[in-house]
Every structure is written in structure tokens, then in C-alpha cells.
PDB file of N, CA and C in Angstrom:
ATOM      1  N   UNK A   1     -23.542 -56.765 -15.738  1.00  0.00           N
ATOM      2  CA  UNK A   1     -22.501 -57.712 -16.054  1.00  0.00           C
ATOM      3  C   UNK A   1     -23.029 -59.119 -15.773  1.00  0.00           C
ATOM      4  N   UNK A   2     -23.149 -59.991 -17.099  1.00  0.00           N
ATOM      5  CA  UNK A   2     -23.098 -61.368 -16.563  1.00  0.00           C
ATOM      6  C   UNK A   2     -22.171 -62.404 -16.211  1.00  0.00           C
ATOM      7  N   UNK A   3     -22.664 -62.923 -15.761  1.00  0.00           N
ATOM      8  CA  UNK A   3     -21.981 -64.137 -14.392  1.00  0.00           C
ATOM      9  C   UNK A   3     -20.983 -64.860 -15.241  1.00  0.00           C
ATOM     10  N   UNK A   4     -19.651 -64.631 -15.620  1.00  0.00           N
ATOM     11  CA  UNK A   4     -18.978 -65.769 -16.265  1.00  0.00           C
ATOM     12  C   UNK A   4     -18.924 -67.203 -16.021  1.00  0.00           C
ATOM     13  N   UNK A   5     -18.646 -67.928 -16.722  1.00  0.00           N
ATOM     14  CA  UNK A   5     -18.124 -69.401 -16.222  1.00  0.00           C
ATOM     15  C   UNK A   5     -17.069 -69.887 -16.329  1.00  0.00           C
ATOM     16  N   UNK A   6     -15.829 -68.601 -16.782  1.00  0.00           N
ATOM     17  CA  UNK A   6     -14.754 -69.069 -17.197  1.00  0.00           C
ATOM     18  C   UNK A   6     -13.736 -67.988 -16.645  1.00  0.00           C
ATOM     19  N   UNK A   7     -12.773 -68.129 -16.201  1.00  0.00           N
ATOM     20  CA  UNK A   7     -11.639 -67.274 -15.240  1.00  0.00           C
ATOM     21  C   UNK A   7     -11.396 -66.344 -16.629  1.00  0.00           C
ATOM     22  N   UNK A   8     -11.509 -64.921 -16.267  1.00  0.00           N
ATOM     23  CA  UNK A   8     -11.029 -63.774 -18.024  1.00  0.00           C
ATOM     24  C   UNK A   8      -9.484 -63.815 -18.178  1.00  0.00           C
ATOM     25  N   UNK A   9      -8.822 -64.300 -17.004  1.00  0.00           N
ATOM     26  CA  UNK A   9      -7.593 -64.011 -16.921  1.00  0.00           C
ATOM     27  C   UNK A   9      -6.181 -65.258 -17.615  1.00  0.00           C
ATOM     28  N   UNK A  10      -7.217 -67.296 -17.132  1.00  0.00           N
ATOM     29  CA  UNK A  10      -6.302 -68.188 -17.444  1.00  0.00           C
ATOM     30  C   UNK A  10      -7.411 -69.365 -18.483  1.00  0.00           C
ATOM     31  N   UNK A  11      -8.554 -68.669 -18.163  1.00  0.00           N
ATOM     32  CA  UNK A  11      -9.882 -69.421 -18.973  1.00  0.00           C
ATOM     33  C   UNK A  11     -10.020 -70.645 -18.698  1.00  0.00           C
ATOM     34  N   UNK A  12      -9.849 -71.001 -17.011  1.00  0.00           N
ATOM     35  CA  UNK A  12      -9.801 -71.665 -16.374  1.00  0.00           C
ATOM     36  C   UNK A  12     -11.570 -72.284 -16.103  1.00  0.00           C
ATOM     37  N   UNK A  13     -12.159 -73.004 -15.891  1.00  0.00           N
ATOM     38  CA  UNK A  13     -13.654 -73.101 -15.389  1.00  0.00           C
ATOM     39  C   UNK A  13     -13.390 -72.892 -13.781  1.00  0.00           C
ATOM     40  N   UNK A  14     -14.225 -71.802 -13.458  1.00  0.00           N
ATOM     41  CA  UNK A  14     -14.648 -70.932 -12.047  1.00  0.00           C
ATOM     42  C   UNK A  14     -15.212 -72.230 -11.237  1.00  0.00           C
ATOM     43  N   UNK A  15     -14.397 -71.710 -10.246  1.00  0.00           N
ATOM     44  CA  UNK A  15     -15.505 -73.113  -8.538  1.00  0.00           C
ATOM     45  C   UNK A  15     -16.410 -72.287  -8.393  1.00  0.00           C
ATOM     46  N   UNK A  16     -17.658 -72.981  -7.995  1.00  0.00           N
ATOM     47  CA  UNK A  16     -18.527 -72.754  -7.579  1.00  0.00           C
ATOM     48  C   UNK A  16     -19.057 -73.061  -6.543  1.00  0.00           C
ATOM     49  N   UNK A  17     -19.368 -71.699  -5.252  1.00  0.00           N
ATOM     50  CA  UNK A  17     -19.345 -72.237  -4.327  1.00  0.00           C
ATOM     51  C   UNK A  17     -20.537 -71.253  -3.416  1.00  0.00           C
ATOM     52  N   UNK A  18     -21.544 -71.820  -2.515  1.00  0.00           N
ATOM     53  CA  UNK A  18     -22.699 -70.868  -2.154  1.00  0.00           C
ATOM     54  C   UNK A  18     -22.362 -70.815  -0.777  1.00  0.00           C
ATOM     55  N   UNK A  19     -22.366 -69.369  -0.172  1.00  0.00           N
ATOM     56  CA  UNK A  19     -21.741 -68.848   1.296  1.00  0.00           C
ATOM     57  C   UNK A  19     -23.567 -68.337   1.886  1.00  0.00           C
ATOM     58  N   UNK A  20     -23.891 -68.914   2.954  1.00  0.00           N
ATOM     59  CA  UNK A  20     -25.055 -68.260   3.540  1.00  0.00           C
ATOM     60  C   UNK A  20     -24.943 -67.139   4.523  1.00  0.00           C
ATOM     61  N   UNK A  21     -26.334 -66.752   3.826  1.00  0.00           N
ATOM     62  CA  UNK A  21     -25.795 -65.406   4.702  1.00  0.00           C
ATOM     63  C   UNK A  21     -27.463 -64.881   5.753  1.00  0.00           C
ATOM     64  N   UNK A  22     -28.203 -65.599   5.792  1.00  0.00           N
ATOM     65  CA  UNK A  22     -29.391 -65.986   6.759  1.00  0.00           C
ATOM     66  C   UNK A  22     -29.773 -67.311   6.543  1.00  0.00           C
ATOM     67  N   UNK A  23     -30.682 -67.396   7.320  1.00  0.00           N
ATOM     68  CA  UNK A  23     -31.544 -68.920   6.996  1.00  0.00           C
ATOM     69  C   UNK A  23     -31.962 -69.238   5.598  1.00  0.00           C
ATOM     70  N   UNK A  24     -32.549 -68.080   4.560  1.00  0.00           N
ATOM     71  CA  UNK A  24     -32.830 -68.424   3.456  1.00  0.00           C
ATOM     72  C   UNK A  24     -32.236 -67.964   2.828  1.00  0.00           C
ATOM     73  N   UNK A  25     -31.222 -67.417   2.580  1.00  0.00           N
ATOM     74  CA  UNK A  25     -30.423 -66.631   2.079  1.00  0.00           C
ATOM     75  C   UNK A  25     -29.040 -67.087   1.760  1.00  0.00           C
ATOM     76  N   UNK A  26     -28.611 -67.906   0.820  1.00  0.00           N
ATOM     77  CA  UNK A  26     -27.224 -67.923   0.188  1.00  0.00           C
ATOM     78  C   UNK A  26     -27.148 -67.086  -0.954  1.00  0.00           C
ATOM     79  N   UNK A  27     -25.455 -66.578  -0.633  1.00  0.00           N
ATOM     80  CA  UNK A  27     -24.966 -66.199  -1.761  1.00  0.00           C
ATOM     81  C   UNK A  27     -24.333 -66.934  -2.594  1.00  0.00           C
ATOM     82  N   UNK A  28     -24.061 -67.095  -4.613  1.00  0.00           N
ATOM     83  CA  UNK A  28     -23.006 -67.869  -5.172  1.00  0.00           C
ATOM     84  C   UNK A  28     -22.040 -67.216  -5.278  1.00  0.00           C
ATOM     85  N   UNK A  29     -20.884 -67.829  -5.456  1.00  0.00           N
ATOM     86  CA  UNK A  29     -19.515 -67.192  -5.382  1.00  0.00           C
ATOM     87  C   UNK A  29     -19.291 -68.137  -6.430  1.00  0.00           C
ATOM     88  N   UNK A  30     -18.313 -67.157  -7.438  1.00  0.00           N
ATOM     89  CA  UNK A  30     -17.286 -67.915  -8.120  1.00  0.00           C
ATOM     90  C   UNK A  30     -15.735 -67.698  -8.267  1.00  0.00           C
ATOM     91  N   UNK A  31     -14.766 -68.492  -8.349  1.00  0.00           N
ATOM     92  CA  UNK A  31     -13.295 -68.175  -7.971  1.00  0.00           C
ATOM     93  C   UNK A  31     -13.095 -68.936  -8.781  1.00  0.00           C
ATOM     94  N   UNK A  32     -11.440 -68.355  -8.888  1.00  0.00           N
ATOM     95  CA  UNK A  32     -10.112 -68.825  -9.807  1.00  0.00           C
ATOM     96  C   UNK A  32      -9.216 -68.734  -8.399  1.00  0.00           C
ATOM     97  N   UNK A  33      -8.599 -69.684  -8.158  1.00  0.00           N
ATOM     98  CA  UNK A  33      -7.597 -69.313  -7.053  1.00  0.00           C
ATOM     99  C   UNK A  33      -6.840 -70.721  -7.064  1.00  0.00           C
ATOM    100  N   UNK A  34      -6.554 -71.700  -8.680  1.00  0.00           N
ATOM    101  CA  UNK A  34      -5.598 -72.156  -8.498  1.00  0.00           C
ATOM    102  C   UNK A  34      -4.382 -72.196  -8.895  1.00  0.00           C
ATOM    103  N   UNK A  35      -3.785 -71.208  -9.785  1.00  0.00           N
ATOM    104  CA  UNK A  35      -2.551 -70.596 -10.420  1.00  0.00           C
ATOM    105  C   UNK A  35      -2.020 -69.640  -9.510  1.00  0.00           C
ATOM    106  N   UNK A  36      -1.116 -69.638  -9.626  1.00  0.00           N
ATOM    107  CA  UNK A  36      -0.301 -69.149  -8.765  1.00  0.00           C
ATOM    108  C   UNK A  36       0.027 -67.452  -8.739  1.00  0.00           C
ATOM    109  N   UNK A  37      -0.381 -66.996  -9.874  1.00  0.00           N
ATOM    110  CA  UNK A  37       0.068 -65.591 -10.513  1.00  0.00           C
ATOM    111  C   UNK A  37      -1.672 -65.005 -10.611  1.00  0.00           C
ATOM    112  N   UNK A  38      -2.285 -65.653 -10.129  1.00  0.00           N
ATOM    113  CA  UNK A  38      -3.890 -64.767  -9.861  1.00  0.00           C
ATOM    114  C   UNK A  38      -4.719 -65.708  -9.188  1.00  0.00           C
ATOM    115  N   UNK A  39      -5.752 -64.539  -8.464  1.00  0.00           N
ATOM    116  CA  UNK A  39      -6.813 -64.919  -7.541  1.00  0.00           C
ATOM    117  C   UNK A  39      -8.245 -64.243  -7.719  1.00  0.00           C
ATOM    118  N   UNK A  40      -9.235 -64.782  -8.235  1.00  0.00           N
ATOM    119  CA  UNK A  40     -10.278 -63.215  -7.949  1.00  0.00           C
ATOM    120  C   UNK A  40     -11.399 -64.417  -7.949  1.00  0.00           C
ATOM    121  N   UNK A  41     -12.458 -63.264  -7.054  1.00  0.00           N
ATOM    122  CA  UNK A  41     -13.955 -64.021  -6.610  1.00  0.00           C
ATOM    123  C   UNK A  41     -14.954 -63.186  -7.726  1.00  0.00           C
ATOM    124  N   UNK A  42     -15.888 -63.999  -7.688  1.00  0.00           N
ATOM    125  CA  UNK A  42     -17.226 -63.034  -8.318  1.00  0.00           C
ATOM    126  C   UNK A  42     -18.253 -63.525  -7.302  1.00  0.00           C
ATOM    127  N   UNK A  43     -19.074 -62.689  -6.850  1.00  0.00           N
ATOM    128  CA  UNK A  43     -19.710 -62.829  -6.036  1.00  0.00           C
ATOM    129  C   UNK A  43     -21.546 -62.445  -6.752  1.00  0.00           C
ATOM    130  N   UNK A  44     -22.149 -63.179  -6.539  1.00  0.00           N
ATOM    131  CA  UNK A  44     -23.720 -63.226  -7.836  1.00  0.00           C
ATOM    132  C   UNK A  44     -24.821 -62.437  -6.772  1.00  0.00           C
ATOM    133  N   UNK A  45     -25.740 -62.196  -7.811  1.00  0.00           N
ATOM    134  CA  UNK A  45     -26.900 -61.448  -7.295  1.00  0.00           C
ATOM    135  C   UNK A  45     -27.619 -62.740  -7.338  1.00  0.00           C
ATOM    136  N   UNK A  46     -28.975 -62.937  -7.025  1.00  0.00           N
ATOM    137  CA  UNK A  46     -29.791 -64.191  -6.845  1.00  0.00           C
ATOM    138  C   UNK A  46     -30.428 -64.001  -8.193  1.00  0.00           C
ATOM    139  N   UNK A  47     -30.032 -62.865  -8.944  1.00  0.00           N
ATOM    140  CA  UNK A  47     -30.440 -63.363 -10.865  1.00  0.00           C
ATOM    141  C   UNK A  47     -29.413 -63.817 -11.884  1.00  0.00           C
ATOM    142  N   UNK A  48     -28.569 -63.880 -11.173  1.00  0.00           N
ATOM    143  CA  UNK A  48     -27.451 -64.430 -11.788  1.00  0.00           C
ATOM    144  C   UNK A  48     -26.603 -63.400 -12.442  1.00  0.00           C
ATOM    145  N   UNK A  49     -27.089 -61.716 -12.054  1.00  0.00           N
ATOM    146  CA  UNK A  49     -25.602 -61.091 -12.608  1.00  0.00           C
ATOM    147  C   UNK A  49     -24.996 -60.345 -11.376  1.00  0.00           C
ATOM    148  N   UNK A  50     -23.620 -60.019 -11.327  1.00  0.00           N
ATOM    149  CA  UNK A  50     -22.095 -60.037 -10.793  1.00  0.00           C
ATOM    150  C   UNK A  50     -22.789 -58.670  -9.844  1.00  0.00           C
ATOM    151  N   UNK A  51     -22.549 -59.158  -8.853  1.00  0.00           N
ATOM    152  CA  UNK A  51     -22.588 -58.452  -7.422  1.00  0.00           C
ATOM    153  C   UNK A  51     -21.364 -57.249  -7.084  1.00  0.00           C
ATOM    154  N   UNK A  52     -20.549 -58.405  -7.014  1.00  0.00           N
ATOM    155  CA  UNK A  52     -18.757 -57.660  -6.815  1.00  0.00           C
ATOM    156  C   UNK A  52     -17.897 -58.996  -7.494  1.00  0.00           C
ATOM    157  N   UNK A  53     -16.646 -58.246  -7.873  1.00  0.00           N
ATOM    158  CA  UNK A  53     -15.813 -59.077  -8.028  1.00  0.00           C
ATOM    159  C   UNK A  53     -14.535 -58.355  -7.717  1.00  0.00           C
ATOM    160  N   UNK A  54     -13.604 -59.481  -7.131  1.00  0.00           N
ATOM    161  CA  UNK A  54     -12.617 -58.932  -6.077  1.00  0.00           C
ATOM    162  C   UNK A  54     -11.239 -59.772  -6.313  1.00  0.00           C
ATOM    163  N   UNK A  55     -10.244 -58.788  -6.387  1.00  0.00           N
ATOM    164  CA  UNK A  55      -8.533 -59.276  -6.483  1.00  0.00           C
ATOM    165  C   UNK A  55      -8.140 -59.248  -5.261  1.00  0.00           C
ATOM    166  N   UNK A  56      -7.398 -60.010  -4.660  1.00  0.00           N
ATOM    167  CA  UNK A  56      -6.330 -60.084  -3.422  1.00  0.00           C
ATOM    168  C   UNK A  56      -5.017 -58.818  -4.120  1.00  0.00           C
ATOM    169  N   UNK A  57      -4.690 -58.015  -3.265  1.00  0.00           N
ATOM    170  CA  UNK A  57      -3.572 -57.157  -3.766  1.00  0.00           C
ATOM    171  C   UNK A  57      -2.874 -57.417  -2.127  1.00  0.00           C
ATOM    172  N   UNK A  58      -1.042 -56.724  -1.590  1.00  0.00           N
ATOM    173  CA  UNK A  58      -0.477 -57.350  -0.866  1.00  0.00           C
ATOM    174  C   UNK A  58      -0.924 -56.870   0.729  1.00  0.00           C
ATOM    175  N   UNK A  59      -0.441 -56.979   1.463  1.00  0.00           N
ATOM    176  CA  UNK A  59      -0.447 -56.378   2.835  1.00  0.00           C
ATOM    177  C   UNK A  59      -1.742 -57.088   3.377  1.00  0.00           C
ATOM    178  N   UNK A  60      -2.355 -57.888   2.947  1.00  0.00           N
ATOM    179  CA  UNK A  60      -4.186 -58.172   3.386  1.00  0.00           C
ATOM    180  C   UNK A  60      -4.662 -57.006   3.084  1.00  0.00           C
ATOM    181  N   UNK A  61      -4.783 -56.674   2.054  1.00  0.00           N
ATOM    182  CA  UNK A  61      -5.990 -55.844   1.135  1.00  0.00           C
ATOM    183  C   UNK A  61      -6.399 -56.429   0.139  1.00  0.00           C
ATOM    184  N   UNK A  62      -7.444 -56.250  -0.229  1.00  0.00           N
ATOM    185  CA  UNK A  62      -8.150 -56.580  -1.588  1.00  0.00           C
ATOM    186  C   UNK A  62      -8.783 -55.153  -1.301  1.00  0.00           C
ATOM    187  N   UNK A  63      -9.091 -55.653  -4.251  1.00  0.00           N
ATOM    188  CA  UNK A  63     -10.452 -54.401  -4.561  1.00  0.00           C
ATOM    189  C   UNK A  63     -11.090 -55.340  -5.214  1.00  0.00           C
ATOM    190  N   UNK A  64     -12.441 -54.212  -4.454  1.00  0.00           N
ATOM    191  CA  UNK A  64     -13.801 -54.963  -4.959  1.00  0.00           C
ATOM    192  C   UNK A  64     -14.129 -53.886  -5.631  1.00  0.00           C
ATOM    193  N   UNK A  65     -14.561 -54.805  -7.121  1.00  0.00           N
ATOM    194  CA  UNK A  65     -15.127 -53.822  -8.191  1.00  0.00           C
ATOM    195  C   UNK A  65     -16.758 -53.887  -7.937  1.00  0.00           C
ATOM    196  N   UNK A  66     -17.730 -52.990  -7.853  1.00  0.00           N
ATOM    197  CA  UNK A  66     -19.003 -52.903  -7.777  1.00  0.00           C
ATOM    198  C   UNK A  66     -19.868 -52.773  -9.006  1.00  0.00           C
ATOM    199  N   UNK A  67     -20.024 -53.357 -10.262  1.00  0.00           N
ATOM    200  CA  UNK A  67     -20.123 -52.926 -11.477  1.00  0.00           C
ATOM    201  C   UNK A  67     -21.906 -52.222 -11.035  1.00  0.00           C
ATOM    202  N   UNK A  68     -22.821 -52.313 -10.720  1.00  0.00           N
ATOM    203  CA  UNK A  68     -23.932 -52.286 -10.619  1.00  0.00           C
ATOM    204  C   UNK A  68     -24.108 -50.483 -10.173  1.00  0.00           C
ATOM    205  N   UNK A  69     -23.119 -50.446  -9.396  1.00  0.00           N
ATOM    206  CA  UNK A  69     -22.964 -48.784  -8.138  1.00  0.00           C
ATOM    207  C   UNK A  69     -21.859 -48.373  -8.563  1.00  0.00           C
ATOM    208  N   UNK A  70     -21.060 -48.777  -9.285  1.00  0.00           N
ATOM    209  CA  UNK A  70     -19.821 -48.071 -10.364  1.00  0.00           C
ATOM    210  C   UNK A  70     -18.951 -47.774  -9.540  1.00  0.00           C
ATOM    211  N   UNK A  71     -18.715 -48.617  -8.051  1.00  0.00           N
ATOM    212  CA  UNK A  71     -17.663 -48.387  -6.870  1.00  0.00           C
ATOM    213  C   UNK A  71     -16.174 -49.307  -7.362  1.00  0.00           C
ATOM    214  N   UNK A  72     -15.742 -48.926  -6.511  1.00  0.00           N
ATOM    215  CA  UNK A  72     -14.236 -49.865  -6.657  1.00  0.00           C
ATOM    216  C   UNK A  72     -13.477 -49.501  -5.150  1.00  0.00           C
ATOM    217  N   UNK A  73     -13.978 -50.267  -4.317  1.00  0.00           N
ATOM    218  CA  UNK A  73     -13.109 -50.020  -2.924  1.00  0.00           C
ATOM    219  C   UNK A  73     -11.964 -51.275  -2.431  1.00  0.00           C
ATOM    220  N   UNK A  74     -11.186 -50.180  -1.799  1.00  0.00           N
ATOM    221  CA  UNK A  74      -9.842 -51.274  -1.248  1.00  0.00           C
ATOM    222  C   UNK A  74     -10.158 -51.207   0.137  1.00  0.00           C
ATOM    223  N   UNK A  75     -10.179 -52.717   0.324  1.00  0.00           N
ATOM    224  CA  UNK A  75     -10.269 -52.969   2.152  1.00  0.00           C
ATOM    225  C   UNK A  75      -9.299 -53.342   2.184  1.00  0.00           C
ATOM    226  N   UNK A  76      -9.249 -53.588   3.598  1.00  0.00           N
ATOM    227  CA  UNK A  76      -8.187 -53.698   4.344  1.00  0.00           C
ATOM    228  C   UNK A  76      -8.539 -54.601   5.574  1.00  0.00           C
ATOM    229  N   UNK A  77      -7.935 -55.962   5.135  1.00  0.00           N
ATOM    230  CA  UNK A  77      -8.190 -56.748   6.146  1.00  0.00           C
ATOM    231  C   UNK A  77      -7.467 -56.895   7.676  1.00  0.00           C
ATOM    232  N   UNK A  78      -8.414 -56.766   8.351  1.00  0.00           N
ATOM    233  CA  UNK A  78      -8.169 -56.713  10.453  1.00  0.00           C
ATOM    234  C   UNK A  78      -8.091 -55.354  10.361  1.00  0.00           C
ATOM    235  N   UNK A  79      -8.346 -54.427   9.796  1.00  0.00           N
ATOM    236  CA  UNK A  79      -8.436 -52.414  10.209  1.00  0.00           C
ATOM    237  C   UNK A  79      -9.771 -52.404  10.296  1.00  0.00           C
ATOM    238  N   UNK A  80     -10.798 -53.187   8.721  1.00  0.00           N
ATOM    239  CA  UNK A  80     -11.307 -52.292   8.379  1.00  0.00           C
ATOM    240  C   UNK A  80     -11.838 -51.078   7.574  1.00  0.00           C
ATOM    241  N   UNK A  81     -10.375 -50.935   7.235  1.00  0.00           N
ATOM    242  CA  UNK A  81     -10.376 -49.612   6.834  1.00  0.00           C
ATOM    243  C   UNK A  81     -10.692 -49.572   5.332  1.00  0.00           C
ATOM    244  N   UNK A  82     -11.042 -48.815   4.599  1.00  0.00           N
ATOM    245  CA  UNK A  82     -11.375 -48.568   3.184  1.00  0.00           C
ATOM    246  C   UNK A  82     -10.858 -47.364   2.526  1.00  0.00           C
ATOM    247  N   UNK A  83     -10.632 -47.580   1.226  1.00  0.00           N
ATOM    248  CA  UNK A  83     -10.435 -46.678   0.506  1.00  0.00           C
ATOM    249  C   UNK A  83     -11.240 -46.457  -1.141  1.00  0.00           C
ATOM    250  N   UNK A  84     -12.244 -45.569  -1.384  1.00  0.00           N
ATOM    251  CA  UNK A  84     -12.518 -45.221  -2.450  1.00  0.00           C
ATOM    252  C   UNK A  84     -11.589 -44.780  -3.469  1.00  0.00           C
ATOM    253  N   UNK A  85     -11.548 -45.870  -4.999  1.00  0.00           N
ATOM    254  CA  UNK A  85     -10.592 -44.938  -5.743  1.00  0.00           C
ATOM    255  C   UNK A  85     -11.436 -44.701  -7.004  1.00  0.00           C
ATOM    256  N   UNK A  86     -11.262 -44.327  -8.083  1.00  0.00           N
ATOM    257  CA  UNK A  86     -11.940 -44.008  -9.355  1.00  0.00           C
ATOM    258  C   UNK A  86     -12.225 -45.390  -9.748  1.00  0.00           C
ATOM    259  N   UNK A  87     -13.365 -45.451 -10.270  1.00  0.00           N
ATOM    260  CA  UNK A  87     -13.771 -46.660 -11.234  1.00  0.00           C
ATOM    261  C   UNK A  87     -13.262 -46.711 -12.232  1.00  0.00           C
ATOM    262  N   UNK A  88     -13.057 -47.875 -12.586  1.00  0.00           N
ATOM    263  CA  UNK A  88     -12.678 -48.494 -13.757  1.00  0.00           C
ATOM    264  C   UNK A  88     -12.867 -49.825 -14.434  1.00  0.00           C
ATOM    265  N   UNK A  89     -13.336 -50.032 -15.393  1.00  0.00           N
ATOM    266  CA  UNK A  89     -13.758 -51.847 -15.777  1.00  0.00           C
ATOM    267  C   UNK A  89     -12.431 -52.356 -15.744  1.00  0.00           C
ATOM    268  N   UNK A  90     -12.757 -53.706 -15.689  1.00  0.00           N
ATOM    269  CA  UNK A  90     -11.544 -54.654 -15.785  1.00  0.00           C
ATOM    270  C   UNK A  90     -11.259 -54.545 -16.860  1.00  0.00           C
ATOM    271  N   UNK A  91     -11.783 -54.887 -18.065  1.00  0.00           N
ATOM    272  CA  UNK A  91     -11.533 -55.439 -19.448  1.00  0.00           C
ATOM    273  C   UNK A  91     -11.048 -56.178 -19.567  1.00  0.00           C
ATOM    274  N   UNK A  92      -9.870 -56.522 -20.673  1.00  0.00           N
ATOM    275  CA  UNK A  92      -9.274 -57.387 -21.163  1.00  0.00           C
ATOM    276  C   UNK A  92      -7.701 -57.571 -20.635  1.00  0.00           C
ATOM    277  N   UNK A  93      -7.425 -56.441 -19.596  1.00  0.00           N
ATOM    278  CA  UNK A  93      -6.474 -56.563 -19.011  1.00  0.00           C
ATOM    279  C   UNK A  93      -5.849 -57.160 -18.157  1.00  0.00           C
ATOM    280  N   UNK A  94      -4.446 -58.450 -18.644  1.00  0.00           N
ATOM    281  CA  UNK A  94      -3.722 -58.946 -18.293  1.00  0.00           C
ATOM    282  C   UNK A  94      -3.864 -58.797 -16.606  1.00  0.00           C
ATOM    283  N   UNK A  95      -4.057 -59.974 -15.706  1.00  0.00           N
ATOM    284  CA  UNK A  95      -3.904 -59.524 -14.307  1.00  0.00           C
ATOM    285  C   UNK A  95      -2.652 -58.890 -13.506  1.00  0.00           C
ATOM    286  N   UNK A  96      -1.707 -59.060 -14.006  1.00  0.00           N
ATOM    287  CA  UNK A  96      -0.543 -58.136 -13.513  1.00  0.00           C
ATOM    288  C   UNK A  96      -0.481 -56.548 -13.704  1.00  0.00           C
ATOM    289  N   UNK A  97      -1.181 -56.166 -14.778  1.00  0.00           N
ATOM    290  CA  UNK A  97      -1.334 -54.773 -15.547  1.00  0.00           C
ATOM    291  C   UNK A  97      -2.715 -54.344 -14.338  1.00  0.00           C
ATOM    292  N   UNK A  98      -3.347 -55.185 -14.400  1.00  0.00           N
ATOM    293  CA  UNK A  98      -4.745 -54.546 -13.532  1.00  0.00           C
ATOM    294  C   UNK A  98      -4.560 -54.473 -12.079  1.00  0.00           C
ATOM    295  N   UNK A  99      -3.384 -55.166 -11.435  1.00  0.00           N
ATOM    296  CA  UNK A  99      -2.884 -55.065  -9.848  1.00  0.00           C
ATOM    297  C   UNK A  99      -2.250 -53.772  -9.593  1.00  0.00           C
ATOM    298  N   UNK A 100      -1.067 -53.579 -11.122  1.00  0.00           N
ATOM    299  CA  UNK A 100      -0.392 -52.356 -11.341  1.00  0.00           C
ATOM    300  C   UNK A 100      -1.174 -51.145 -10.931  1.00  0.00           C
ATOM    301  N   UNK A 101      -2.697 -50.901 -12.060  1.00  0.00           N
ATOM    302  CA  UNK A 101      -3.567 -49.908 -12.439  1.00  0.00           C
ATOM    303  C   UNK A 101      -4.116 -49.686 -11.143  1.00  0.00           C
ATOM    304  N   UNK A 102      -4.474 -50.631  -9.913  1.00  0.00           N
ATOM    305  CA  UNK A 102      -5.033 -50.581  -8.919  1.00  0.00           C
ATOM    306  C   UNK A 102      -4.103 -49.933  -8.195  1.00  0.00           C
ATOM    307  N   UNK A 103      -3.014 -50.380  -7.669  1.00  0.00           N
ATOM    308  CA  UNK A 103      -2.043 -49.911  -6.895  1.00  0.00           C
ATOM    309  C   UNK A 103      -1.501 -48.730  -7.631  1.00  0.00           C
ATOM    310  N   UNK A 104      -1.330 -48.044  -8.394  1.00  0.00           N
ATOM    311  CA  UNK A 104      -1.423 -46.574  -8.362  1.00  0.00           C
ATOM    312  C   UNK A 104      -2.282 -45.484  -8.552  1.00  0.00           C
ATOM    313  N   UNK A 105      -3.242 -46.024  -8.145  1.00  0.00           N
ATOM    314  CA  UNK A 105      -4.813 -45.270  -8.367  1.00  0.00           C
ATOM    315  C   UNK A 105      -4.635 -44.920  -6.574  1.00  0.00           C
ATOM    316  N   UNK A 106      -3.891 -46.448  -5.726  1.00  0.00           N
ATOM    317  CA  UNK A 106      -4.399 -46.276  -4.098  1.00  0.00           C
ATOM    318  C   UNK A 106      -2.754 -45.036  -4.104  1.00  0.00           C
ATOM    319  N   UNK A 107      -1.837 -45.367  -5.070  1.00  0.00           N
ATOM    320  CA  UNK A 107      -0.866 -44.496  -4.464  1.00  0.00           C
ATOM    321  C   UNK A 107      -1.177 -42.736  -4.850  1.00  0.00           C
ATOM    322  N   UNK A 108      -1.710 -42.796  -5.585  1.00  0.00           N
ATOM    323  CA  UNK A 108      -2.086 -41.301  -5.698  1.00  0.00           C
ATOM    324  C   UNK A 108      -3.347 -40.597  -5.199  1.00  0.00           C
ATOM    325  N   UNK A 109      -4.094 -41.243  -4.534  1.00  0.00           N
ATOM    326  CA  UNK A 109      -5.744 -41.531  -3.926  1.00  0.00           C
ATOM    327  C   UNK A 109      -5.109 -40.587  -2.905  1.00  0.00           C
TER     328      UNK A 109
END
């Protein structure tokens, strides 16, 4: 998957923003997080294609889609805790439809 430059959801232009993660080592991040009705990061490999990319869903959880390892896990922020559910691409789907698709994948998981 390559690195968009444009939010799939409001076709917004993505911030760009680099998080370090050793001395030589930053990661790029890109986000949509100024509309009010969606949030998601993409997080880059150092060749420029998509690492993870990740929705905020409620309670302090987010899913991170893994396109590379074909994962899709829900954390759980201050537990910890994780949950594996079936993969699935994003596509072209509306972000309310894809919060839906997520949250009953964790309710029947």
C-alpha cells in the first residue's frame, strides 16, 4: 500500500508529522484529525509504503490495520489488552460504515 497524501475519507491534505523512535530512527506519520466525524493515522515504513493505519473507535480503543502482515488488531488503551479480528481492507468505505464493520467483527470475536 502506498503512502497517501490525501485523507480517503474527507480528501482533506494529511499532517505530516515524524515521531522518533531511537537516535537515528524516526518514524512519518500521517493524520486527518480535523473534522469532527473522523480520525485516522498512517504510520510509513522508511520507503514510503503504509506501516499501519489506525481509527480511534470508543472506550480508548483503537484498530490498527497491518496491510503488509494482513493483521487488524484492537488495543486497548491503559490495559493493554488486544484483540485479533479477521482482516479486512478499508476500501472505499464511508468512515461510519467501517467503525460499524469493526465493532461487530470485536462483538462477535
Amino acid at each position: 500500500m502506498i503512502s497517501p497524501t490525501r485523507c480517503p475519507f474527507c480528501n482533506d491534505i494529511l499532517v505530516t508529522a515524524y515521531h522518533r523512535v531511537s537516535k537515528n530512527t524516526s518514524l512519518e506519520m500521517k493524520s486527518c484529525d480535523k473534522r469532527i466525524d473522523h480520525r485516522i493515522q498512517y504510520t510509513l515504513n522508511t520507503d514510503g509504503s503504509v506501516y499501519s493505519f489506525r481509527i480511534p473507535l470508543l472506550e480508548k480503543s483503537n484498530a490498527t490495520w497491518y496491510p503488509n502482515n494482513q493483521l487488524l488488531i484492537i488495543y486497548k488503551e491503559g490495559t493493554g489488552a488486544t484483540v485479533n479480528i479477521p482482516y479486512f481492507e478499508v476500501g472505499n468505505r464511508p468512515f461510519a460504515k467501517l467503525v460499524h464493520k469493526v465493532k461487530t467483527y470485536i462483538t462477535f470475536s
